[in-house]
PDB file of N, CA and C in Angstrom:
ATOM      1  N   UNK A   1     -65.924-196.087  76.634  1.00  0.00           N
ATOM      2  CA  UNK A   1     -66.634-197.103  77.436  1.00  0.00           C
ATOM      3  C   UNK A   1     -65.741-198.325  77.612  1.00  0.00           C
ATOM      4  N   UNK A   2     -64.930-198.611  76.829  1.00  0.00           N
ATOM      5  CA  UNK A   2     -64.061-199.905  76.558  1.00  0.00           C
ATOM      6  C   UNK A   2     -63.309-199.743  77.568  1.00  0.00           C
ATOM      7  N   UNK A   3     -62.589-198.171  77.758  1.00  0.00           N
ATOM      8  CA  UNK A   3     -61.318-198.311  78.369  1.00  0.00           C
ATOM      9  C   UNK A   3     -61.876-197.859  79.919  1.00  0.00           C
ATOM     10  N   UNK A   4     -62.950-197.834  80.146  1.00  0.00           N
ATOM     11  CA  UNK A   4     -64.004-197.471  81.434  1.00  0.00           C
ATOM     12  C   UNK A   4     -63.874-199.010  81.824  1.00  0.00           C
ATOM     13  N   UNK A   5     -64.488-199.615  81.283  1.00  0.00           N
ATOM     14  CA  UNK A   5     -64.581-201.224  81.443  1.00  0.00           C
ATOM     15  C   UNK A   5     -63.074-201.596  82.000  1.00  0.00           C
ATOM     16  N   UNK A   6     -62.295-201.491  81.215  1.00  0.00           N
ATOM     17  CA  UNK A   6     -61.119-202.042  81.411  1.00  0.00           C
ATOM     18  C   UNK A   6     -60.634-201.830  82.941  1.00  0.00           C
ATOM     19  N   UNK A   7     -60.395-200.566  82.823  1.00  0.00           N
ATOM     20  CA  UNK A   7     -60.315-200.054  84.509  1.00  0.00           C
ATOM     21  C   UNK A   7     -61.174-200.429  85.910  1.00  0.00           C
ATOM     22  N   UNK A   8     -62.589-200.491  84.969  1.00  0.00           N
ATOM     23  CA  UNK A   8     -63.205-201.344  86.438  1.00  0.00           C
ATOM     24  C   UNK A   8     -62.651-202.467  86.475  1.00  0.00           C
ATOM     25  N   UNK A   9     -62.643-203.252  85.963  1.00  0.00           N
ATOM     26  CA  UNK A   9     -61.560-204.421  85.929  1.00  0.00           C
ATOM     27  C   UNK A   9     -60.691-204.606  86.426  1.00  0.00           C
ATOM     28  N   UNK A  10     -59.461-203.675  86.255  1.00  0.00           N
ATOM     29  CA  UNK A  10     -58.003-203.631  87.046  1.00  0.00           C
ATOM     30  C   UNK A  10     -58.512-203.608  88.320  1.00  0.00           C
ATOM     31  N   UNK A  11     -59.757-202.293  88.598  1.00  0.00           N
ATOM     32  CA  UNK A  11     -59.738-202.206  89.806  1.00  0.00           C
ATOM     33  C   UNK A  11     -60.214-203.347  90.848  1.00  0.00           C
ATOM     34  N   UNK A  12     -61.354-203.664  90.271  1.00  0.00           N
ATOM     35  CA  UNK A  12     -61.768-205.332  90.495  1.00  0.00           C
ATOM     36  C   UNK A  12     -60.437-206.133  91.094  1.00  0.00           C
ATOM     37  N   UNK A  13     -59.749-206.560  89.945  1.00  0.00           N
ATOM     38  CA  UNK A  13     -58.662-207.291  90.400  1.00  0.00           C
ATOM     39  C   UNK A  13     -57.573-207.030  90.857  1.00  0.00           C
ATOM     40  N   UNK A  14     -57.407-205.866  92.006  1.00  0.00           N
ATOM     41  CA  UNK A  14     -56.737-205.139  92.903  1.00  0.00           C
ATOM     42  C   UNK A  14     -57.445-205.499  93.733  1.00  0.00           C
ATOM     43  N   UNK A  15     -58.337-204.875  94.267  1.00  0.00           N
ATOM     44  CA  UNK A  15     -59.520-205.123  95.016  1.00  0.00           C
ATOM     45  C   UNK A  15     -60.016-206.073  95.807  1.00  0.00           C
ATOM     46  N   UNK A  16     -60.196-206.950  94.908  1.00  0.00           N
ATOM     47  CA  UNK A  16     -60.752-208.594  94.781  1.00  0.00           C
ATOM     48  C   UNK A  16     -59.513-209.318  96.323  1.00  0.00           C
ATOM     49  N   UNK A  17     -58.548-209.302  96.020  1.00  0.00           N
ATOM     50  CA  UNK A  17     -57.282-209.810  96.322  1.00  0.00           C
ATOM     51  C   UNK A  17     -57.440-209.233  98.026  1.00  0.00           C
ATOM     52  N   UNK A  18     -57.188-208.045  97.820  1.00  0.00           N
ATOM     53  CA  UNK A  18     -57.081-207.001  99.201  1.00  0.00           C
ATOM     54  C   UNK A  18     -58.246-207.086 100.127  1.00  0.00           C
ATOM     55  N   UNK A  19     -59.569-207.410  99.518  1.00  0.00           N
ATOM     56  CA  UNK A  19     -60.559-207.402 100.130  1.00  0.00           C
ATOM     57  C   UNK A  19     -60.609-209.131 100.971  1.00  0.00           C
ATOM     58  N   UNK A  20     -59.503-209.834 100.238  1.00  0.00           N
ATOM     59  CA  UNK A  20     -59.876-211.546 100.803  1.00  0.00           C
ATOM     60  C   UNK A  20     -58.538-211.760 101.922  1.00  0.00           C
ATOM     61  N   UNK A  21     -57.747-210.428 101.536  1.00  0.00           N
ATOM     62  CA  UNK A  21     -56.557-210.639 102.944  1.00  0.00           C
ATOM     63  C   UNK A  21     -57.275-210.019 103.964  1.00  0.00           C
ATOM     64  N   UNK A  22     -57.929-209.084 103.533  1.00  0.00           N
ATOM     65  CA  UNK A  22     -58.489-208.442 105.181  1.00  0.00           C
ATOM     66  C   UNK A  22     -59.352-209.184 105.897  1.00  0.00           C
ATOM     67  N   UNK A  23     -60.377-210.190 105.132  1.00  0.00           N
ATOM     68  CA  UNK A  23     -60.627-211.124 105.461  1.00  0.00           C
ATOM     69  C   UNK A  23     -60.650-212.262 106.267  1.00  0.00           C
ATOM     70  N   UNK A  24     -58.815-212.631 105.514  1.00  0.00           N
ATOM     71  CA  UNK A  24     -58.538-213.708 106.207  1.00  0.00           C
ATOM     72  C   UNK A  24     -58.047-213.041 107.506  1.00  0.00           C
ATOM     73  N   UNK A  25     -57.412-211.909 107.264  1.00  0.00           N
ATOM     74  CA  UNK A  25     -56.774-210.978 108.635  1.00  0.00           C
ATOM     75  C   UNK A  25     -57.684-211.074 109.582  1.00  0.00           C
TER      76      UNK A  25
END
């Protein structure tokens, strides 16, 4: 579960980033 967590996370903050350029795009 920890390392489940963790990964939503990374993915989150991959994500997070990519989702606010397409955005601004």
């Amino acid at each position: 579960v920890v390392v489940n967590e963790k990964f939503g996370v990374r993915l989150t903050d991959i994500i997070s980033p990519t989702e606010r350029v397409k955005q601004l795009a």
